[in-house]
Every structure is written in structure tokens, then in C-alpha cells.
C-alpha atoms as a PDB file:
ATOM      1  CA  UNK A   1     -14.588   0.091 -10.611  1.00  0.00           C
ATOM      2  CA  UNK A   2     -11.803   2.691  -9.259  1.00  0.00           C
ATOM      3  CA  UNK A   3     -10.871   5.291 -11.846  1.00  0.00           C
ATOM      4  CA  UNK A   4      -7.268   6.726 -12.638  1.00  0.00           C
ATOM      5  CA  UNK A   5      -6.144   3.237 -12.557  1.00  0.00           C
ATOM      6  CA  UNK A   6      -3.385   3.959 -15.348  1.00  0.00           C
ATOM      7  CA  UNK A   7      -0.409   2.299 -15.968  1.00  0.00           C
ATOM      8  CA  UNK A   8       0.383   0.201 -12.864  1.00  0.00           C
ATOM      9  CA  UNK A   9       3.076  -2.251 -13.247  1.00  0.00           C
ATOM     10  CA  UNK A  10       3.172  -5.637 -10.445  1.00  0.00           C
ATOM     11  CA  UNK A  11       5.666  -4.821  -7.546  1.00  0.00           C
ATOM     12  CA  UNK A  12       6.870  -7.844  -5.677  1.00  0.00           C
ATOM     13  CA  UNK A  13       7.780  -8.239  -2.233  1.00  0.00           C
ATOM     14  CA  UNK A  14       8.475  -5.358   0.296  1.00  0.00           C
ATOM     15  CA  UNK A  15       9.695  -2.987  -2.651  1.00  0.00           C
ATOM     16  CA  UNK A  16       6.858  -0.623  -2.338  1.00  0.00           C
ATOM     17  CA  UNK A  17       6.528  -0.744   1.238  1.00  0.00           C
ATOM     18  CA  UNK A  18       9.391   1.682   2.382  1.00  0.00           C
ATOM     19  CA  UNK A  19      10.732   5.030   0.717  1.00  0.00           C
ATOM     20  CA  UNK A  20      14.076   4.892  -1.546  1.00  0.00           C
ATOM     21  CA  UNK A  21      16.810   5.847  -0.119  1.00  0.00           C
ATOM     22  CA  UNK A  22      17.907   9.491  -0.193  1.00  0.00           C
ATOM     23  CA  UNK A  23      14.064  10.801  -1.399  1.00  0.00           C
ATOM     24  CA  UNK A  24      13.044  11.207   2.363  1.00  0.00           C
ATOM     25  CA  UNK A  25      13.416  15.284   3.563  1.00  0.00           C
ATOM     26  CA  UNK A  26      15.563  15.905   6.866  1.00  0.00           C
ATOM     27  CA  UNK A  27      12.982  16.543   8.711  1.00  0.00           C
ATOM     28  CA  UNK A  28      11.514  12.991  11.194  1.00  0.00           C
ATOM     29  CA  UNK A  29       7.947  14.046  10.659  1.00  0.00           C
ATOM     30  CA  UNK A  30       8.267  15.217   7.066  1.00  0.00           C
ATOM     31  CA  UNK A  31      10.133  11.457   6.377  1.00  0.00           C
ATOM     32  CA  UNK A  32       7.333   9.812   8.370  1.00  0.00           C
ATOM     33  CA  UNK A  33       4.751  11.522   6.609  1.00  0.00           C
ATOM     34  CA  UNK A  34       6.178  10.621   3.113  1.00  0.00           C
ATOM     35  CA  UNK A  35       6.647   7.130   4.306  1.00  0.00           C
ATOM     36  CA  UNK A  36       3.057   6.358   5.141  1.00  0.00           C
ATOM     37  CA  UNK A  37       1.744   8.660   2.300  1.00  0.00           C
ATOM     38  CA  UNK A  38       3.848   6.126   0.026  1.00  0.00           C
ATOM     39  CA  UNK A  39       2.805   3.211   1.974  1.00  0.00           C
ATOM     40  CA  UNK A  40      -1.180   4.164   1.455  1.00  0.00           C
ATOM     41  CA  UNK A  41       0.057   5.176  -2.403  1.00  0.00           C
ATOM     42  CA  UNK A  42       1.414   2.069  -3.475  1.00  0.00           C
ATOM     43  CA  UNK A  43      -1.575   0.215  -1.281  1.00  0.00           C
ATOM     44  CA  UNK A  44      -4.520   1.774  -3.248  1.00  0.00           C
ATOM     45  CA  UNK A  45      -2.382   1.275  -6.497  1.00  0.00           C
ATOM     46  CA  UNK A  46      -1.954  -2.647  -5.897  1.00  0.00           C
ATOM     47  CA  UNK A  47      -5.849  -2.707  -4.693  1.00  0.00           C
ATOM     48  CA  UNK A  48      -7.069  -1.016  -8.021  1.00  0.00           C
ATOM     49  CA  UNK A  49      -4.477  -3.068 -10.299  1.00  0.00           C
ATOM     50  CA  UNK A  50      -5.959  -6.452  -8.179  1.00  0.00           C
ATOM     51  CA  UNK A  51      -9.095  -4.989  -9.690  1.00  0.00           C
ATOM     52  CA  UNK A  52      -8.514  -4.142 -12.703  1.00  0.00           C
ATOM     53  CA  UNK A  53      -7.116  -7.748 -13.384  1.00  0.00           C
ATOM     54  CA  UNK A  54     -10.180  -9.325 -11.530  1.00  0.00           C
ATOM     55  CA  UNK A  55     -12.301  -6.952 -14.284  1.00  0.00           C
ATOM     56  CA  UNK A  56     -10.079  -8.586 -16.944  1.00  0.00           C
ATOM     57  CA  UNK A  57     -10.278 -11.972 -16.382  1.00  0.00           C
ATOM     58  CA  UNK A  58     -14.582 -11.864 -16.129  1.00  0.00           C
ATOM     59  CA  UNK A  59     -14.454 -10.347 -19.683  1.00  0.00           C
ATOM     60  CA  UNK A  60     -11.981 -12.920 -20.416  1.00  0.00           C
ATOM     61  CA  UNK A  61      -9.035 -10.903 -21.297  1.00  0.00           C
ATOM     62  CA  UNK A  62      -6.757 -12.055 -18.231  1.00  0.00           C
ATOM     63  CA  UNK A  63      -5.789 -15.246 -16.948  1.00  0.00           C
ATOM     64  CA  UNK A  64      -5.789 -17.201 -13.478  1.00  0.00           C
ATOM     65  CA  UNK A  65      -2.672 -16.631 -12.414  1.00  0.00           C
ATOM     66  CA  UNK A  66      -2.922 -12.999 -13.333  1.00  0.00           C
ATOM     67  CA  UNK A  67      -5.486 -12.661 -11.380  1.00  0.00           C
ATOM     68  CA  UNK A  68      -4.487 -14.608  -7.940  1.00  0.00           C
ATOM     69  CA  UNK A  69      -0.818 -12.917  -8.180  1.00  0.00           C
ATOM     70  CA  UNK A  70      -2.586  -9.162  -8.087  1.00  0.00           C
ATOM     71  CA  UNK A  71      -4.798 -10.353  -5.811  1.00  0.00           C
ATOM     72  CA  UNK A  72      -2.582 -11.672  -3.404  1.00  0.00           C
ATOM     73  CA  UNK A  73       0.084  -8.552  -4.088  1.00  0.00           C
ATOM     74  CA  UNK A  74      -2.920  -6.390  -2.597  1.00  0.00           C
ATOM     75  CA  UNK A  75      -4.107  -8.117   0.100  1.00  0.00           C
ATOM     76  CA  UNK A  76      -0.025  -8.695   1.329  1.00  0.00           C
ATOM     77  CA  UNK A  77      -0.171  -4.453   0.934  1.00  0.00           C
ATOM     78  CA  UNK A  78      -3.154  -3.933   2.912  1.00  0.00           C
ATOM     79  CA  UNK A  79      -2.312  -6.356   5.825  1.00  0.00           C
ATOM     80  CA  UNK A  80       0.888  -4.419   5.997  1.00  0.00           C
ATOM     81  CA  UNK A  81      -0.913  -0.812   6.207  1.00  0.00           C
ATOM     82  CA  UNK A  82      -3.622  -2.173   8.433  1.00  0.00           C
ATOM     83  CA  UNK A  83      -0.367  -3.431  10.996  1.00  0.00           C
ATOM     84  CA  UNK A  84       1.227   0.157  10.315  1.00  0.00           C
ATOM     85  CA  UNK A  85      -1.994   2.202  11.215  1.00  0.00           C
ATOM     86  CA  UNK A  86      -2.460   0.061  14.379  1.00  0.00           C
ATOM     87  CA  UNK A  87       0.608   0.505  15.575  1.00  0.00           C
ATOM     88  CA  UNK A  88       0.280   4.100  15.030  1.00  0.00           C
ATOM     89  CA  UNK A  89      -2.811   4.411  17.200  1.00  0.00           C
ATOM     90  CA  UNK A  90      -1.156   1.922  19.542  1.00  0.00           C
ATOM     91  CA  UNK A  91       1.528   4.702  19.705  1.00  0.00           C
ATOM     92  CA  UNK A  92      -0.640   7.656  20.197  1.00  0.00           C
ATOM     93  CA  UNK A  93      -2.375   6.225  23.426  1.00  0.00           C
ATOM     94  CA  UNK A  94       0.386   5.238  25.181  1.00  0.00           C
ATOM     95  CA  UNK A  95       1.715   8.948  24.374  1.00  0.00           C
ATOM     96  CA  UNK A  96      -1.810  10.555  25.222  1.00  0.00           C
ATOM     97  CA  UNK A  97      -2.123   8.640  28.526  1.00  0.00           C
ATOM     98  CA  UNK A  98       1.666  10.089  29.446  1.00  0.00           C
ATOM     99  CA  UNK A  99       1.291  12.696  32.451  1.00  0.00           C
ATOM    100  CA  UNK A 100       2.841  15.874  31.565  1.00  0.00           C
END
């Protein structure tokens, strides 16, 4: 099991995905670091809630729906980090293969 799960309440949707508004520095890489340092935050906190549910339920302390809803939450916050990081390296390449 992951450790330092804590205190991880459900987020639903997109809400998680992107940065508030007004909490990103001036700075374009600064706010695009944040942004994906959130984005892998809130993934590995859904992914170790989905767990701790999953943990829950075998000991009989959670129920079905508990479990498929956290579940599901992770997996929808993974997809969306796996899309991110590809289209980062997507990006890279076509800048590394630019002549200078």
C-alpha cells in the first residue's frame, strides 16, 4: 500500500486537472511547471485514495460503489496525465528536429 495517504477527499470531474485561477506565477514556464506538478499531485492522490478504498472494501469496511467511483476517478486522472505527457514529448521532437 502507498503511505502518506491522509485525508483525501473525492474530486469530481476536471476540478483537479487545471490550476485555480490567480495561484499560477507570471512567469509561462513557472505556470507550466505548477500546472503539471498539480496535474501529477492530484493524479497520485486519486490513485492512492482508489487504493485505499479498494483496501477498505477487502476488509469490509467500504462499499461497491465506493470503490468503483475512486476507481474510476483515478483511472479518468491518469488517462488525462498519460495524454498530457505525450503531448509533451510530442512537443519536444518536433522542437528538437527544428534547424537552428
Amino acid at each position: 500500500m502507498i503511505t502518506g495517504l491522509g485525508n483525501v477527499t473525492p474530486l469530481s470531474g476536471t476540478q483537479a486537472l487545471l490550476p485555480e485561477a490567480g495561484t499560477v506565477r507570471s512567469t509561462t514556464g513557472d505556470a507550466f511547471s505548477e500546472m503539471v506538478s498539480e496535474l501529477a499531485t492530484s493524479t497520485v492522490a486519486r490513485l492512492e485514495r482508489a487504493e485505499g478504498v479498494s483496501l477498505q472494501a477487502l476488509e469490509g469496511e467500504a462499499d461497491t460503489r465506493a470503490v468503483v467511483d475512486a476507481v474510476m476517478s483515478a483511472e479518468q486522472s491518469l488517462q488525462a496525465a498519460i495524454a498530457i505527457r505525450d503531448k509533451i514529448v510530442t512537443a519536444y521532437l518536433e522542437v528538437s528536429r527544428m534547424a537552428i
